[in-house]
N, C-alpha and C. Protein backbone atom coordinates (compact mmCIF):
# COMPACT_ATOMS: atom_id res chain seq x y z
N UNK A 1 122.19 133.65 54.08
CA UNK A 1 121.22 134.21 54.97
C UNK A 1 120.06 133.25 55.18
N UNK A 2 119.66 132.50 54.08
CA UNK A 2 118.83 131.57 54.09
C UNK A 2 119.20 130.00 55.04
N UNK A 3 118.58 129.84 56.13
CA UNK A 3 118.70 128.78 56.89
C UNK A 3 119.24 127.42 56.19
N UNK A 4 120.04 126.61 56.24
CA UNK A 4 120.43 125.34 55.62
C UNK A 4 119.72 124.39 55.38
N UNK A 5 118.27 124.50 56.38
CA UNK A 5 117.83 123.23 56.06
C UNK A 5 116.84 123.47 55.39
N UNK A 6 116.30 124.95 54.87
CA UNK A 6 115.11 125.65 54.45
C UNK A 6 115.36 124.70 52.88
N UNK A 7 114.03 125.02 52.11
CA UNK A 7 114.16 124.49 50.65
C UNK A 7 113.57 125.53 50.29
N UNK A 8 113.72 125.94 48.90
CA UNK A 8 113.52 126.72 47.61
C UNK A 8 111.90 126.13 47.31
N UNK A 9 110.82 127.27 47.27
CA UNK A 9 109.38 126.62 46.89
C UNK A 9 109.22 127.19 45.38
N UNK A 10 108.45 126.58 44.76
CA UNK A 10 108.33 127.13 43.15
C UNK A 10 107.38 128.05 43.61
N UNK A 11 107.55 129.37 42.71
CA UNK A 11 107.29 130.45 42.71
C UNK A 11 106.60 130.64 41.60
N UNK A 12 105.43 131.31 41.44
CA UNK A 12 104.84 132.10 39.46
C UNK A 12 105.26 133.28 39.52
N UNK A 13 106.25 134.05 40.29
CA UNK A 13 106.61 135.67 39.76
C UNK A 13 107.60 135.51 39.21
N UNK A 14 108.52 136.32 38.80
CA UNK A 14 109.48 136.85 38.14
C UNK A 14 110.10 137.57 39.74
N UNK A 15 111.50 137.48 39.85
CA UNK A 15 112.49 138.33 41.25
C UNK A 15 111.96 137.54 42.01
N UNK A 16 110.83 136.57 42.41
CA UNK A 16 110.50 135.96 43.91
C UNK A 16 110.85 135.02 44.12
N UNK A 17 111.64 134.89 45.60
CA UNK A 17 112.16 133.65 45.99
C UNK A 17 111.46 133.10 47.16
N UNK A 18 111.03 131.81 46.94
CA UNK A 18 110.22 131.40 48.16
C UNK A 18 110.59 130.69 48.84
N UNK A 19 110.47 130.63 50.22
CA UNK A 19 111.39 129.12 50.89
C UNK A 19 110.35 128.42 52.60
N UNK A 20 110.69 127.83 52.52
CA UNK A 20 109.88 126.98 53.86
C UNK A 20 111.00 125.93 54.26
N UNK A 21 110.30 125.87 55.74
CA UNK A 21 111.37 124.89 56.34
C UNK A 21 110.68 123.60 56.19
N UNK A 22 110.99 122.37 55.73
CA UNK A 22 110.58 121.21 55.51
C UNK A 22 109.69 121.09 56.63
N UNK A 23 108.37 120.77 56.29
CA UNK A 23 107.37 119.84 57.19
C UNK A 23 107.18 121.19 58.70
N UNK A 24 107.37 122.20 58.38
CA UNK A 24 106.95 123.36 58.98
C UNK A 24 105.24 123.51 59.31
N UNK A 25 105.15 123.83 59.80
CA UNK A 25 103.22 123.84 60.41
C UNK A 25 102.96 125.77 59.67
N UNK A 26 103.84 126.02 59.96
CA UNK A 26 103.39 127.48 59.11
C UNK A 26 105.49 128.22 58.99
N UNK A 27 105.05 129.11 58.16
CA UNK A 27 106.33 129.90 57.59
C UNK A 27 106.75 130.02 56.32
N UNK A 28 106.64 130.72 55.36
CA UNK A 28 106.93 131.05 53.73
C UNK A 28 107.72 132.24 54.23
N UNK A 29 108.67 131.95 53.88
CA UNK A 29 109.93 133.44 53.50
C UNK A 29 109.64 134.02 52.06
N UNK A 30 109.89 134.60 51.95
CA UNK A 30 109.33 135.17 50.35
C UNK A 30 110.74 136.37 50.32
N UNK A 31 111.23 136.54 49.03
CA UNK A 31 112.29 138.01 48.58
C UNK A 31 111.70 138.37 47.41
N UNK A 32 111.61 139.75 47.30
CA UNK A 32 111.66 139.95 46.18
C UNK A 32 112.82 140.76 46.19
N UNK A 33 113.08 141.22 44.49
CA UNK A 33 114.48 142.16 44.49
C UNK A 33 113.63 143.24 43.15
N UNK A 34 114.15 144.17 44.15
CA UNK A 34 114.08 145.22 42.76
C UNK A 34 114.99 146.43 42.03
N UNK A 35 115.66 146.53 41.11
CA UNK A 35 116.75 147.46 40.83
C UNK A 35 116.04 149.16 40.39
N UNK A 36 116.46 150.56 41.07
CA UNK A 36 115.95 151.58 40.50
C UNK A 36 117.46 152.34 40.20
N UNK A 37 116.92 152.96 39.89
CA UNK A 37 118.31 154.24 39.48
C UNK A 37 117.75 156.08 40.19
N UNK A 38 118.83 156.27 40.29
CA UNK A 38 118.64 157.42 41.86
C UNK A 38 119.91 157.36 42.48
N UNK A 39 120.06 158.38 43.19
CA UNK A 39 120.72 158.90 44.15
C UNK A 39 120.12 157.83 45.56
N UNK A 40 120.88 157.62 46.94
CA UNK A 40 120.37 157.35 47.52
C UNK A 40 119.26 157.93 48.33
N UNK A 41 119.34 159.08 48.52
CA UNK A 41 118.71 160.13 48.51
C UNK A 41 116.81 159.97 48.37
N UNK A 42 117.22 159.65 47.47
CA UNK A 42 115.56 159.27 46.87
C UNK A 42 115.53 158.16 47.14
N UNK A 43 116.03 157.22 47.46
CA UNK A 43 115.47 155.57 47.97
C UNK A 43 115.11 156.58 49.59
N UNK A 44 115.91 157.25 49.98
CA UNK A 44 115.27 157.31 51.86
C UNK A 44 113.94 158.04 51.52
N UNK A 45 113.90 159.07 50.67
CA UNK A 45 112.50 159.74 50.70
C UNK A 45 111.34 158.87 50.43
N UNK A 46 111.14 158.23 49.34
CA UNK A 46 110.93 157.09 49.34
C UNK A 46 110.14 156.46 50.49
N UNK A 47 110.96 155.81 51.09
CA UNK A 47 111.26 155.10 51.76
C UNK A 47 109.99 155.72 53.21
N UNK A 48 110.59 156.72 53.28
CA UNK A 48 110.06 157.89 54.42
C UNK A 48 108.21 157.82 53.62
N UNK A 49 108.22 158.25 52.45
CA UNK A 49 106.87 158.56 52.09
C UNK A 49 105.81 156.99 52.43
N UNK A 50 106.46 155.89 51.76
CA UNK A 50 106.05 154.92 51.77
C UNK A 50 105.38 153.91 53.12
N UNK A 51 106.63 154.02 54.13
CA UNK A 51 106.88 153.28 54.94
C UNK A 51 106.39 153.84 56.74
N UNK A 52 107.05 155.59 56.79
CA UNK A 52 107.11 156.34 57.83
C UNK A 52 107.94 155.99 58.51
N UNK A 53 108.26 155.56 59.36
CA UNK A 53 108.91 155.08 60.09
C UNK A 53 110.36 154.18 59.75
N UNK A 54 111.49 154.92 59.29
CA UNK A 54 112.78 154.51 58.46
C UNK A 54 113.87 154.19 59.37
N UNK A 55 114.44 153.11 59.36
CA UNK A 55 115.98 152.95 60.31
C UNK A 55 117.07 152.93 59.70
N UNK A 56 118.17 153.66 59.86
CA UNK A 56 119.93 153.36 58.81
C UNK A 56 120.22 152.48 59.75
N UNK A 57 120.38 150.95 59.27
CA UNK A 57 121.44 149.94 59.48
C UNK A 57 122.98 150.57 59.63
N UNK A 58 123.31 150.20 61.20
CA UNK A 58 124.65 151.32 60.84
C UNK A 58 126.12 150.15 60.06
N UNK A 59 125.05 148.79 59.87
CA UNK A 59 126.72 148.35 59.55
C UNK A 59 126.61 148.36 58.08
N UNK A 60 125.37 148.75 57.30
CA UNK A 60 125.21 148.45 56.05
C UNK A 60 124.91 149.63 55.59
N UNK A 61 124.69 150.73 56.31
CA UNK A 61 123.99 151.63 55.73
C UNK A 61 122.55 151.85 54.50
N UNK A 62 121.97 150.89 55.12
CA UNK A 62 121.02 150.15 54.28
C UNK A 62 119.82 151.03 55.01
N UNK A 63 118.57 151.48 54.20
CA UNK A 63 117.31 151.84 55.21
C UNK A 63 116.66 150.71 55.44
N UNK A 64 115.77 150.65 55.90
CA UNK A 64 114.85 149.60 56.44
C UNK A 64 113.63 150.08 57.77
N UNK A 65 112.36 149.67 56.95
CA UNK A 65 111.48 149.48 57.51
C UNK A 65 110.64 148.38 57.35
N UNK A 66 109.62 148.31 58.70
CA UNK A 66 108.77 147.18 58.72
C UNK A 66 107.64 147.18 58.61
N UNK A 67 106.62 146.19 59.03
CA UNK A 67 105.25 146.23 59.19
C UNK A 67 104.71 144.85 58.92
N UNK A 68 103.28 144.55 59.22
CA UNK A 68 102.74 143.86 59.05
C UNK A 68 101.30 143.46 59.14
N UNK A 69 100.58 142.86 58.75
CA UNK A 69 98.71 142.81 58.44
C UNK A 69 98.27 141.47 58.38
N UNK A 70 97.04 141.13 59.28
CA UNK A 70 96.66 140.17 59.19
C UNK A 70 95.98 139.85 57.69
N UNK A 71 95.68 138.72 57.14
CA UNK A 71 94.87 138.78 55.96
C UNK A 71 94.48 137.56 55.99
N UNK A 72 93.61 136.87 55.11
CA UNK A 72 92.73 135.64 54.97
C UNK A 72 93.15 134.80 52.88
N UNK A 73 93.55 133.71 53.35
CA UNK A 73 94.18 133.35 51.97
C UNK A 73 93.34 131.41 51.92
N UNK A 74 92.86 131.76 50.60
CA UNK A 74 91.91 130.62 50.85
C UNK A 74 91.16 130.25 51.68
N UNK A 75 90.20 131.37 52.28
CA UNK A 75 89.86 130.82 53.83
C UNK A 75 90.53 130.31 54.93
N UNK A 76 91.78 130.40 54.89
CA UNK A 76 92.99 130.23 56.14
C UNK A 76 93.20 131.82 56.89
N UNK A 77 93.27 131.63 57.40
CA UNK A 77 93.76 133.39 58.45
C UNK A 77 95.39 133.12 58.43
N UNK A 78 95.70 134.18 57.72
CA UNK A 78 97.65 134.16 58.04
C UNK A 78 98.02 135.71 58.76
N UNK A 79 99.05 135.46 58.70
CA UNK A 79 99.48 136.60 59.37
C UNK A 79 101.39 136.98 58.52
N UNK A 80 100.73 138.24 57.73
CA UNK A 80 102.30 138.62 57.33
C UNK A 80 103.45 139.13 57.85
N UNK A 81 104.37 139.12 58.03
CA UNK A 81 105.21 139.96 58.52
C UNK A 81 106.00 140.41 57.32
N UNK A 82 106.58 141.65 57.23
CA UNK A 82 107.41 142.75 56.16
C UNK A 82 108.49 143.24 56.55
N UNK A 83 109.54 142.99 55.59
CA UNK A 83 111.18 144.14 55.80
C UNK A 83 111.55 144.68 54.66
N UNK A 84 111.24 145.86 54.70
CA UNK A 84 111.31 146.35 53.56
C UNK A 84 112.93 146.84 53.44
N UNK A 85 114.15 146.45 52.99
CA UNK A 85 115.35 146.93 53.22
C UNK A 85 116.26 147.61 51.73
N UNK A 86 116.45 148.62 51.60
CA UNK A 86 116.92 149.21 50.54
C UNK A 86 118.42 149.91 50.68
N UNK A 87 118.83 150.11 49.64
CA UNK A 87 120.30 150.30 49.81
C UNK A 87 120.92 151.35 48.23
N UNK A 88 121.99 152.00 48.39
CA UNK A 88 122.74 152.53 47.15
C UNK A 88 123.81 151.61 46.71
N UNK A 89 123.87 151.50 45.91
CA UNK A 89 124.96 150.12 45.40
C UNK A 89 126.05 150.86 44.16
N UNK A 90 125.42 152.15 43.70
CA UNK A 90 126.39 152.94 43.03
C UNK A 90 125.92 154.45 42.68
N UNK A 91 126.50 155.52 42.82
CA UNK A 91 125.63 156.65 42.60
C UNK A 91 124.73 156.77 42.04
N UNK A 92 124.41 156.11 41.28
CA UNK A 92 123.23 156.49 40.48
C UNK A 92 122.08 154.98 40.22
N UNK A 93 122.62 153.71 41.25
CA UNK A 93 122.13 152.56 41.07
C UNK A 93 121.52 151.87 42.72
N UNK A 94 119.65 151.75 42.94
CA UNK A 94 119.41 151.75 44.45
C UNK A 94 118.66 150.42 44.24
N UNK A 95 119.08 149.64 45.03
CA UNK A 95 118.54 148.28 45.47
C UNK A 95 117.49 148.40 46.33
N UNK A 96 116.28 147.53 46.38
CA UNK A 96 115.32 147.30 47.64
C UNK A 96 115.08 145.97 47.30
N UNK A 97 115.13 145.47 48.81
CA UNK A 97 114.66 143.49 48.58
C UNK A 97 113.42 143.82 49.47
N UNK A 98 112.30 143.31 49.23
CA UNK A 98 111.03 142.80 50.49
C UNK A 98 111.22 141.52 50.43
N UNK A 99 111.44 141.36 51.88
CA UNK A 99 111.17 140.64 52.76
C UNK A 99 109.96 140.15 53.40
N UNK A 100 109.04 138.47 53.05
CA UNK A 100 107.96 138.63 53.98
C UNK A 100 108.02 137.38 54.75
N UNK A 101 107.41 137.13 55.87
CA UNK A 101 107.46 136.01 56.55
C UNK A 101 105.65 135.39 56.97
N UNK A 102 105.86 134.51 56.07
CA UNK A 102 103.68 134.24 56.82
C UNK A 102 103.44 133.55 57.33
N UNK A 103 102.96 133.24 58.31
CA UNK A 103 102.52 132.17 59.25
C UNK A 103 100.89 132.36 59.49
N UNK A 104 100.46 131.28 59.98
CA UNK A 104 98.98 131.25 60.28
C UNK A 104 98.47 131.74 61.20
N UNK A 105 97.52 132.49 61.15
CA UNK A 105 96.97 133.69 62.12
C UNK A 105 97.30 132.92 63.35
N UNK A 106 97.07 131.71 63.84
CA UNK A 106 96.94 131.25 64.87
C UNK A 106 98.07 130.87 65.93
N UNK A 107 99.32 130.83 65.11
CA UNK A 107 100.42 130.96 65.73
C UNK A 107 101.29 132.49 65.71
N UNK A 108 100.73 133.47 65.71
CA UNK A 108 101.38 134.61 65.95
C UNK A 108 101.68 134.78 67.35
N UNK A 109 101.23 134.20 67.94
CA UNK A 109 102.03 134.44 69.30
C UNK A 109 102.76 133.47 70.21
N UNK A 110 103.04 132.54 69.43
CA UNK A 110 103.78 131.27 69.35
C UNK A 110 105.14 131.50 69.29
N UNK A 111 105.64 131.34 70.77
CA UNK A 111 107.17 131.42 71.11
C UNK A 111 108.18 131.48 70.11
N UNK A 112 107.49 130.20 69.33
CA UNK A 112 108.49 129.56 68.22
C UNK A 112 108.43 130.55 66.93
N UNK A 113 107.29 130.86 66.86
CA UNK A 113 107.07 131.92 65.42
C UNK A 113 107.67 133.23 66.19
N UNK A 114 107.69 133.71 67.46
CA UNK A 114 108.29 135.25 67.81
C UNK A 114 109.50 135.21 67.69
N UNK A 115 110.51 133.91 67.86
CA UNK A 115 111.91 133.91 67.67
C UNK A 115 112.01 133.61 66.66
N UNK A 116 111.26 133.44 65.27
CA UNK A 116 111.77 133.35 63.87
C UNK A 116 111.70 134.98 63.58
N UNK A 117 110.86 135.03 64.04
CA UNK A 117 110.53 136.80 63.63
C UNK A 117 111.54 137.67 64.08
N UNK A 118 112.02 137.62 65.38
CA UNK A 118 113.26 138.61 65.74
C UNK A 118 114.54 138.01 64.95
N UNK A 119 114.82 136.91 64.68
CA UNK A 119 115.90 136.37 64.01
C UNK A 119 115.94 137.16 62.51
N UNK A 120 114.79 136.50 61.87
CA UNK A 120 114.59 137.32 60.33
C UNK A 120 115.15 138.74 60.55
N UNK A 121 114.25 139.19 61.02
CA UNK A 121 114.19 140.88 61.38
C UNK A 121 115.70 141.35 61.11
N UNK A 122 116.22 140.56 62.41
CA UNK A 122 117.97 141.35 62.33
C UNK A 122 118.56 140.95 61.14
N UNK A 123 118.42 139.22 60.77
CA UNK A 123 119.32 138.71 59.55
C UNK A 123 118.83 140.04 58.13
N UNK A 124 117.70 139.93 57.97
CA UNK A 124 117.57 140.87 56.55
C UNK A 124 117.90 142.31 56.76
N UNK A 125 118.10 142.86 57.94
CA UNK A 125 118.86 144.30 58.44
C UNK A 125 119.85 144.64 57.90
N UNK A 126 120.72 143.25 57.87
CA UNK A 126 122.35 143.11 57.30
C UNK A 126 122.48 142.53 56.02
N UNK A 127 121.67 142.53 55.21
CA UNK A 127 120.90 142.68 53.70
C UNK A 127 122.40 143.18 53.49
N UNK A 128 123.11 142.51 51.90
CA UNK A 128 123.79 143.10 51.17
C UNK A 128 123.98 142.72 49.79
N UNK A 129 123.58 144.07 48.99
CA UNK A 129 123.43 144.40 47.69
C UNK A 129 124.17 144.35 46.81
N UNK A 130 124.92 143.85 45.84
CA UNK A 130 125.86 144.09 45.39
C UNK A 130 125.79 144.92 44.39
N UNK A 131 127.15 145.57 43.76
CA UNK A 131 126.74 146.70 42.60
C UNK A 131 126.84 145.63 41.11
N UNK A 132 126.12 146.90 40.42
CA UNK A 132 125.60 145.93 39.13
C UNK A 132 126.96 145.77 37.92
N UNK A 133 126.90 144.35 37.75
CA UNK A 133 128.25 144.01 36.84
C UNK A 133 128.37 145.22 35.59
């Protein structure tokens, strides 16, 4: 799912994966992963309480919602974008990855940053979880 020419950025969390496209002017992909236990059931409520606004992926059956907030990081203005995409992976075992994409306040409406954004968007839609060994 991750672009070929993207690279892996060192990360200080634990589950976070960071990536940028070499010599990029703005863009950090970021994943996190998180494992709960539940019915799927409770990942959509969830989901619903958290988010409002919930979509079923019909090829994954995955929920997913979005959003996003401007914010200020070191005195830079960025701009986040969010996919929040969650899934059942076994009756009683529910996956959610976030998804974020940041770019600098100043290119949010930059052709080039709106077609990374609809690209992301759909690619992490089709998010798939696997069940736990």
């Amino acid at each position: 799912m991750i672009p070929h020419e993207w690279i892996e950025v060192e990360s200080d969390e634990n589950d976070v994966y960071q990536y940028q496209l070499p010599n990029a002017r703005s863009g950090f992909f970021r994943v996190s992963l998180i494992t709960g236990h539940g019915p799927a059931e409770k990942l959509r409520k969830s989901f619903q309480e958290e988010h409002g606004n919930v979509e079923v992926t019909p090829t994954t059956e995955n929920f997913i919602a979005g959003s996003e907030k401007a914010s200020t990081q070191d005195g830079t203005r960025i701009h986040i974008y969010y996919w929040f995409v969650g899934g059942s992976v076994a009756p009683d075992v529910i996956r959610e990855a976030v998804f974020s994409y940041t770019v600098l306040a100043d290119l949010v409406d930059d052709s080039e940053t709106q077609s990374d954004v609809k690209i992301i968007g759909q690619l992490v839609a089709d998010a798939r979880f696997n069940r736990p060994a």
